[in-house]
Protein backbone atom coordinates (compact mmCIF):
# COMPACT_ATOMS: atom_id res chain seq x y z
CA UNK A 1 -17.16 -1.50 -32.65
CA UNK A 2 -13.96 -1.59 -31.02
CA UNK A 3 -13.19 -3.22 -27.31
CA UNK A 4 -10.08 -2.18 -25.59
CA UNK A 5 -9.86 -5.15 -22.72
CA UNK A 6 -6.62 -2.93 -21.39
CA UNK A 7 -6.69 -5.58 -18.60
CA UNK A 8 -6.83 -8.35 -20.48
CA UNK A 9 -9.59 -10.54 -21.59
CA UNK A 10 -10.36 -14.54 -21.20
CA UNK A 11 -10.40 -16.22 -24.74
CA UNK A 12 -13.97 -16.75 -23.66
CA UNK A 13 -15.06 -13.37 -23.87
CA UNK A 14 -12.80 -12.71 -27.31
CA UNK A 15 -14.38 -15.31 -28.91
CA UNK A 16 -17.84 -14.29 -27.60
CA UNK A 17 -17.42 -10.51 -29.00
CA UNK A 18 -15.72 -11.46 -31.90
CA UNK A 19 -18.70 -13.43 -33.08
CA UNK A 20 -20.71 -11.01 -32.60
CA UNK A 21 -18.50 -9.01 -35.16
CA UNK A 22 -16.70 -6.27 -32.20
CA UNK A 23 -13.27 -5.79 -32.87
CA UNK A 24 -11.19 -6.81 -29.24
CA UNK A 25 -7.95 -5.91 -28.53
CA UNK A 26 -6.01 -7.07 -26.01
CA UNK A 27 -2.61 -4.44 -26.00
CA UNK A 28 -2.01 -2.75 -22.43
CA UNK A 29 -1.98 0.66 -23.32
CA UNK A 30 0.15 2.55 -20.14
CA UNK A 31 -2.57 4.73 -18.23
CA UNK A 32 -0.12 7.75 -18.93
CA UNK A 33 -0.87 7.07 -22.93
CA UNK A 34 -4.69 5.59 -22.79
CA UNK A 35 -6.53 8.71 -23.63
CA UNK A 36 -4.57 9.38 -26.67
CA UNK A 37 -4.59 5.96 -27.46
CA UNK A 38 -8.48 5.70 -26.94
CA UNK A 39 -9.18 8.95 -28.72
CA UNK A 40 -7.02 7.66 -31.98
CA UNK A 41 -8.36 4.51 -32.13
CA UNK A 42 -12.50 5.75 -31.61
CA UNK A 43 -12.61 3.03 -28.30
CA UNK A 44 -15.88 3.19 -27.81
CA UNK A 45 -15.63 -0.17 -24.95
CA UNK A 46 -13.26 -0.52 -22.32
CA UNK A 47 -12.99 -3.32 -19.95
CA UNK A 48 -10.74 -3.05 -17.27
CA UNK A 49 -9.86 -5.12 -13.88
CA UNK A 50 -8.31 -3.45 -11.10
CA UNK A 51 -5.10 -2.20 -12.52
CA UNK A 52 -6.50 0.29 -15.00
CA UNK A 53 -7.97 3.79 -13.90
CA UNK A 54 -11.03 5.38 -15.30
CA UNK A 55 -11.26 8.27 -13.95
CA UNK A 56 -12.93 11.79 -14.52
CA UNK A 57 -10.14 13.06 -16.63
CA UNK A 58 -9.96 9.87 -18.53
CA UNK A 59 -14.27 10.89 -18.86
CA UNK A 60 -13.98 14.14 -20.08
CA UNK A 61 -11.16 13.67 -22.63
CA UNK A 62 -12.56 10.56 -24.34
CA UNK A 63 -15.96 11.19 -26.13
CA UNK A 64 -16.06 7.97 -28.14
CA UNK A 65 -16.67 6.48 -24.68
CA UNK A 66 -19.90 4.05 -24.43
CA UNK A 67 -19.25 1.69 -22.12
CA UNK A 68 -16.92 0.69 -19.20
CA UNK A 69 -16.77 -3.23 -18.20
CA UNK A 70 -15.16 -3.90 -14.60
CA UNK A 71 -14.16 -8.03 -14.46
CA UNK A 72 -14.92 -8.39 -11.04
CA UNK A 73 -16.62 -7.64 -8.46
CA UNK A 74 -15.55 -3.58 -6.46
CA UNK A 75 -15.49 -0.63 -8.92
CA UNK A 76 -12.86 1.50 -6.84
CA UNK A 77 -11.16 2.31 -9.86
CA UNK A 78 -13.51 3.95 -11.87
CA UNK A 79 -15.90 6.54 -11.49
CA UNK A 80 -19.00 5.25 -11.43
CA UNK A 81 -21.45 7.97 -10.90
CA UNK A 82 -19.38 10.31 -12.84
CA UNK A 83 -19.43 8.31 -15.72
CA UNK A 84 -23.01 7.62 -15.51
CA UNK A 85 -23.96 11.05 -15.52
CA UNK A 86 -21.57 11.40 -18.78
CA UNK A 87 -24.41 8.62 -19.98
CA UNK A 88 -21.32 5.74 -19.96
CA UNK A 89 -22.80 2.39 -18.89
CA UNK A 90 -20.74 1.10 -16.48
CA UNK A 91 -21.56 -2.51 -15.71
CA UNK A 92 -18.91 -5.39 -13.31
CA UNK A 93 -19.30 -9.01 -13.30
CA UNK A 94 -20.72 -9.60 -9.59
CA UNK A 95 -21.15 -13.03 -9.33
CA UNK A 96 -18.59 -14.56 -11.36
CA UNK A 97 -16.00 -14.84 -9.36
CA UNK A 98 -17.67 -15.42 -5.75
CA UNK A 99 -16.66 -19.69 -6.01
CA UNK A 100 -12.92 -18.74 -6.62
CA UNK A 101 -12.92 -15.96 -3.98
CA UNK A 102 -14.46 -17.85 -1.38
CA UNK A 103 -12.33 -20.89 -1.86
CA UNK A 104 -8.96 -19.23 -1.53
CA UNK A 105 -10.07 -18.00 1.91
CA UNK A 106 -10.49 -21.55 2.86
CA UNK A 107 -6.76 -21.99 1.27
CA UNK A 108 -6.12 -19.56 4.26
CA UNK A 109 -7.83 -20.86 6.49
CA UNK A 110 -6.05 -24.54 6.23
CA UNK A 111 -2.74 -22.98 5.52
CA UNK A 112 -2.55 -21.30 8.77
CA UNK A 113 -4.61 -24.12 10.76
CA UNK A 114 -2.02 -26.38 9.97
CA UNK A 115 1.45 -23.98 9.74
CA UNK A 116 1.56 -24.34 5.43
CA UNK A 117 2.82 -20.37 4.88
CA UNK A 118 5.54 -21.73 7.67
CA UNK A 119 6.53 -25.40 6.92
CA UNK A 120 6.73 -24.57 3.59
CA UNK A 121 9.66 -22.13 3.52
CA UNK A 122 11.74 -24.22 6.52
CA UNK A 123 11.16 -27.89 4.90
CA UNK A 124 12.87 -26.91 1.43
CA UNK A 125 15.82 -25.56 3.47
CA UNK A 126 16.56 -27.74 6.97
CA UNK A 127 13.87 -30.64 6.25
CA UNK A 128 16.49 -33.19 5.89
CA UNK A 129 18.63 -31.84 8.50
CA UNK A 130 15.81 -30.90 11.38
CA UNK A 131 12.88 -32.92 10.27
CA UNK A 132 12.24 -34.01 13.91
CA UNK A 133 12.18 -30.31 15.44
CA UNK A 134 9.85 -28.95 12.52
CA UNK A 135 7.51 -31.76 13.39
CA UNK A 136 7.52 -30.99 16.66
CA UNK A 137 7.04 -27.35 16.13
CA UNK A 138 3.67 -27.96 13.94
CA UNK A 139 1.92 -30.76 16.15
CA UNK A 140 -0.74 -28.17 17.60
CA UNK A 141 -2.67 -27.58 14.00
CA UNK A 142 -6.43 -27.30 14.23
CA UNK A 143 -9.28 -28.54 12.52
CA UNK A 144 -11.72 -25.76 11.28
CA UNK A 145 -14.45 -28.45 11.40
CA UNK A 146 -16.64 -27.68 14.61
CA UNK A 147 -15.34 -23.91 14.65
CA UNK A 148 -17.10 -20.73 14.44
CA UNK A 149 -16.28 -18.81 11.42
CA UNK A 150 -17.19 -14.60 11.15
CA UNK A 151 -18.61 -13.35 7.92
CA UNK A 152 -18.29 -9.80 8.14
CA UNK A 153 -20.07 -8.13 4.72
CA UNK A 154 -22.73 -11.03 3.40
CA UNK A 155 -22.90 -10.24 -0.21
CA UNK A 156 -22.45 -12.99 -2.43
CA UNK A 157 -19.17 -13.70 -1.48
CA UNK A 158 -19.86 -13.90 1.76
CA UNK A 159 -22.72 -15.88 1.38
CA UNK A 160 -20.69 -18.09 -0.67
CA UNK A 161 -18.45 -18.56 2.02
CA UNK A 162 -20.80 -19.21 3.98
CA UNK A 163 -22.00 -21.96 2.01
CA UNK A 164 -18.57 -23.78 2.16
CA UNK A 165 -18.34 -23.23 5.84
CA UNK A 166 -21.69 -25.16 6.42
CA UNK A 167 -20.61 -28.12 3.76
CA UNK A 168 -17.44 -28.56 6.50
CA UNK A 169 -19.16 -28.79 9.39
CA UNK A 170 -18.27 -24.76 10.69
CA UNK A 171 -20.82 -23.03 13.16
CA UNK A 172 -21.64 -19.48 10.43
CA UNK A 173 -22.34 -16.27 12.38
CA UNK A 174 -21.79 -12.70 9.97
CA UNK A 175 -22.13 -8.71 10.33
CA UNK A 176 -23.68 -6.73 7.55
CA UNK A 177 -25.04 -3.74 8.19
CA UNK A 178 -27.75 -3.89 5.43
CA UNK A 179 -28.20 -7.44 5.41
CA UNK A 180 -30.61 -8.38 8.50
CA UNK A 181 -31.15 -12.64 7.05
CA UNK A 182 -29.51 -13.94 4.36
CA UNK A 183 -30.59 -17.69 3.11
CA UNK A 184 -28.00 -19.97 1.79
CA UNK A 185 -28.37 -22.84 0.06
CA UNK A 186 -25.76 -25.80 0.45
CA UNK A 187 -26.45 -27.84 -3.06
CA UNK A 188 -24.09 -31.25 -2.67
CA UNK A 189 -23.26 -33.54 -6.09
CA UNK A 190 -26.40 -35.32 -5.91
CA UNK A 191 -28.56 -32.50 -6.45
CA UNK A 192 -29.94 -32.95 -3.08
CA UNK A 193 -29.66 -29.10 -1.05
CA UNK A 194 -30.49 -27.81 2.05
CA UNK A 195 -31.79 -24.32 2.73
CA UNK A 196 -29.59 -22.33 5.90
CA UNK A 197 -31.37 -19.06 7.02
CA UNK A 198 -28.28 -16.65 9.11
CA UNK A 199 -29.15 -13.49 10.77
CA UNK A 200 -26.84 -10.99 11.13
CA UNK A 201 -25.67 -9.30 13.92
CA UNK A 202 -23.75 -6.60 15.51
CA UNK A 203 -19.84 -6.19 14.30
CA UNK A 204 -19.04 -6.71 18.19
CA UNK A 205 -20.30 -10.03 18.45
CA UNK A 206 -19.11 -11.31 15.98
CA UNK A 207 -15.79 -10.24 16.57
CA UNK A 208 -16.22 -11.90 20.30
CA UNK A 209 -17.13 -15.63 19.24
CA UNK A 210 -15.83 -16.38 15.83
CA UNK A 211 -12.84 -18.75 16.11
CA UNK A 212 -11.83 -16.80 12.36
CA UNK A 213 -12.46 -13.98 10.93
CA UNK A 214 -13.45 -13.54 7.09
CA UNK A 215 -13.43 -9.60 5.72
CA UNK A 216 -15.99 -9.40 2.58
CA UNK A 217 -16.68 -5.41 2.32
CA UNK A 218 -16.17 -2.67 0.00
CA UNK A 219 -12.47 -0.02 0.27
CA UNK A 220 -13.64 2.04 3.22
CA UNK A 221 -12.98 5.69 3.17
CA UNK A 222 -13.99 6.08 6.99
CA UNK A 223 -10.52 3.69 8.37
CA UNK A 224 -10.12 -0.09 8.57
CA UNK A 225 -12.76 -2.08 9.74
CA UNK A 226 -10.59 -4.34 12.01
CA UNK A 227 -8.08 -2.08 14.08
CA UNK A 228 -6.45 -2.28 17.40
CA UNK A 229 -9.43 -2.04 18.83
CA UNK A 230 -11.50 -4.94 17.30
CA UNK A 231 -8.54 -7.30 17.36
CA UNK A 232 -8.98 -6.51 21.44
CA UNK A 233 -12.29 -7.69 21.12
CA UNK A 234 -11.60 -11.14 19.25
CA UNK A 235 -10.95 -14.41 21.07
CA UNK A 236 -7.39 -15.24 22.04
CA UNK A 237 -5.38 -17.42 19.02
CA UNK A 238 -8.50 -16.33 16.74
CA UNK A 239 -7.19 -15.92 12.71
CA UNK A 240 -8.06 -13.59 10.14
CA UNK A 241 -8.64 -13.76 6.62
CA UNK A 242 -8.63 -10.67 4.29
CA UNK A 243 -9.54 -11.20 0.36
CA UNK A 244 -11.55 -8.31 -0.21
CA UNK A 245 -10.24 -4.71 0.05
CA UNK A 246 -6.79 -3.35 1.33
CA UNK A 247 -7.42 -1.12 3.66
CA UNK A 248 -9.85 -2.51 5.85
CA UNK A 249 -7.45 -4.64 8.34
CA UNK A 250 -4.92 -1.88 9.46
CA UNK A 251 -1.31 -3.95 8.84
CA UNK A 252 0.64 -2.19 12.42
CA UNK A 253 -2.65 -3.46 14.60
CA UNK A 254 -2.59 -6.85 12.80
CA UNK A 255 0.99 -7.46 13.11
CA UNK A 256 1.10 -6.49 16.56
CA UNK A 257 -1.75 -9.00 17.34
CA UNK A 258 0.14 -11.99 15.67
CA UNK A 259 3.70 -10.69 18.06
CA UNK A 260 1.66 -10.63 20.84
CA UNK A 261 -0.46 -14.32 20.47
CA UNK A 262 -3.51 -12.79 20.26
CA UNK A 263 -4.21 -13.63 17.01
CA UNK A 264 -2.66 -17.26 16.08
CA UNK A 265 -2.45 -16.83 12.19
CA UNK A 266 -3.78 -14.09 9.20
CA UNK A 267 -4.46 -14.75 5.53
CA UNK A 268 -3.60 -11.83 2.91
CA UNK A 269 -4.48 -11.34 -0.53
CA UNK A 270 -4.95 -7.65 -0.46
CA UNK A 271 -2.42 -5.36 1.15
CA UNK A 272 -2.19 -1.54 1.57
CA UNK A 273 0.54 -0.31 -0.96
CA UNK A 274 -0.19 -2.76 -3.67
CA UNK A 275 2.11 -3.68 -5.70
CA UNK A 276 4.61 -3.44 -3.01
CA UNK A 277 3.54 -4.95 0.50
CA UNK A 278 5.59 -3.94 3.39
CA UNK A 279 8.31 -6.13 4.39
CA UNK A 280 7.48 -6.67 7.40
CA UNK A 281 3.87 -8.14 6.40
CA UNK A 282 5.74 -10.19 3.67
CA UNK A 283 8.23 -11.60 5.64
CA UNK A 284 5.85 -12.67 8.79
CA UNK A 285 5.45 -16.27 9.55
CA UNK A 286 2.69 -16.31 10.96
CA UNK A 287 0.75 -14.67 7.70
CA UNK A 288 -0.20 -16.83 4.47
CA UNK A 289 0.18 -14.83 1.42
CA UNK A 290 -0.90 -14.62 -2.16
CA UNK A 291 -0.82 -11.72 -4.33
CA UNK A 292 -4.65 -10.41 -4.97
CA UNK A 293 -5.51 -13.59 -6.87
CA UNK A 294 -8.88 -14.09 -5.53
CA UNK A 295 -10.57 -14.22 -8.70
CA UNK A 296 -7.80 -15.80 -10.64
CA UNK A 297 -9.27 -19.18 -11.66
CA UNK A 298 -9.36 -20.77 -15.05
CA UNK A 299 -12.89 -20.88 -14.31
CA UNK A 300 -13.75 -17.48 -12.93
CA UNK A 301 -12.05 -16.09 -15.79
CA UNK A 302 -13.88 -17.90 -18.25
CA UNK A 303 -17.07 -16.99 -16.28
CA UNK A 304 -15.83 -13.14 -16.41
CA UNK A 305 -15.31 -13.17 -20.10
CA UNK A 306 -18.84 -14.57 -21.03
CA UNK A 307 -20.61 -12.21 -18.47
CA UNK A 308 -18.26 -9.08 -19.94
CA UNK A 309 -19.42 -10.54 -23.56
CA UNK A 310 -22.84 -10.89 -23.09
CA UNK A 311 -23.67 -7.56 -21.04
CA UNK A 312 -21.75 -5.86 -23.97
CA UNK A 313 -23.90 -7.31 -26.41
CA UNK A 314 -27.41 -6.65 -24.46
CA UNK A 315 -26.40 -3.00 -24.03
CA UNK A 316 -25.75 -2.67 -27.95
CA UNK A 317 -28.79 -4.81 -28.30
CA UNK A 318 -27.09 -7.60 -30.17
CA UNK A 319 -28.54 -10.44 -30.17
């Protein structure tokens, strides 16, 4: 059987298949050319990430279809029920990528508690000239230690944010609408664990007495989740961290909240327009960015590649 991994595909996963005796390739086939190309070459698998679109069209015109892999976690870009209906397994990799996620919010986080996304474009150009004045300018960093972070959306990544909060010391309070408890467990390096039951709450209170805000939902179609009027509701100089969906912080309402002071700092690795961010977001001191690389670990990849392999391989009952 062929794979098309039109995405791409960690050597993990190749080597996985390929053992297995599937046939993987790795070309990007264009989206404008991938129905011809999957109807020449009998595709019967296709894995995709977020760039590649399988839609209804893509459905209809490509019989040979089987299956449809997602590496990672949302499944915006294909159509799930659609394809199901077509009998098309559609399957994503949930959980492999919740540890990479959840640590680059905390990159974020400490960027913007201590001025990173800032001192590190002024120190490469006037570090040697105004050393003294930059210093000054970043003496009133914070420690997130003590602080009350916001999980809104406790799904694993969430929860897995959660966990690192608690292993630094962070007060955890979260929103999730059809989560009422969720029970983490902190595991340290000597195997030794403790068990931390949260109960949600209401988005509003949250929003009132977290010290920073994490986002960990699904695209909405309903409007952003944090707008001008939930950034009213947070406490003065609170941050925000988005590394789920664009979309769900509306970009005017955060960057007027950062002019105004009443949000201290934001971290960004989704943005509305991908690939091309407004300047005005890109060019904002105040915001640390990175360009929708939450899952892009050596590890999570490798982690990807063997879930991809082996859900492949249960479907086609190969064992």
């Amino acid at each position: 059987m062929k794979v098309l991994a039109n995405d791409g595909l960690d050597q993990s996963g190749i080597i996985a298949l390929e053992i297995k005796g599937f046939e993987v390739i790795t070309t990007k086939v264009p989206q404008e050319f991938l129905i011809d190309y999957i109807n020449e070459n009998k595709i019967r698998t296709i894995l995709v990430r977020s760039a590649t679109q399988v839609r209804k069209d893509l459905i209809d015109a490509c019989p040979s279809l089987e299956i449809v892999g997602r590496g990672g976690v949302g499944m915006d870009n294909i159509d799930v029920d659609y394809a199901r209906s077509k009998n098309i397994h559609v399957f994503n990799t949930p959980s492999a990528s919740s540890e990479s996620v959840a640590e680059l919010v905390f990159a974020h986080l400490f960027t913007g508690a201590r001025f990173l996304q800032d001192s590190n474009r002024k120190m490469p150009i006037t570090g040697n000239t105004e050393f003294a004045k930059l210093k000054k300018s970043y003496e009133k960093g914070i420690e997130l230690r003590g602080k009350t972070i916001g999980i809104i959306g406790m799904g694993r990544i969430g929860q897995e944010v959660a966990r690192m909060a608690l292993g630094l010391g962070m007060r955890v309070i979260a929103a999730d609408s059809n989560v009422g408890r969720a029970s983490v467990k902190v595991k340290f390096y000597n195997n030794q664990f403790i068990n931390v039951d949260i109960e949600t709450e209401p988005l509003e209170g949250v929003l009132r007495h977290a010290d920073f805000i994490t986002l960990h939902v699904p695209a909405q179609n309903g409007g952003a989740v944090i707008g001008e009027k939930e950034f009213a509701m947070m406490k003065d100089g609170a941050a925000i961290v988005n590394c789920s969906r664009d979309g769900v912080v509306d970009e005017k309402a955060l960057i007027s909240a950062l002019d105004s002071g009443k949000i201290a700092f934001a971290g960004l690795d989704v943005f509305v327009n991908e690939p091309t961010p407004s300047t005005e977001i890109l060019m904002h001191p105040k915001i640390s960015l990175t360009p929708h690389t939450g899952a892009s670990t050596v590890e999570a990849q490798d982690r990807i590649g063997l879930s991809l392999a082996e859900q492949i391989c249960s479907i086609m009952q190969i064992h």
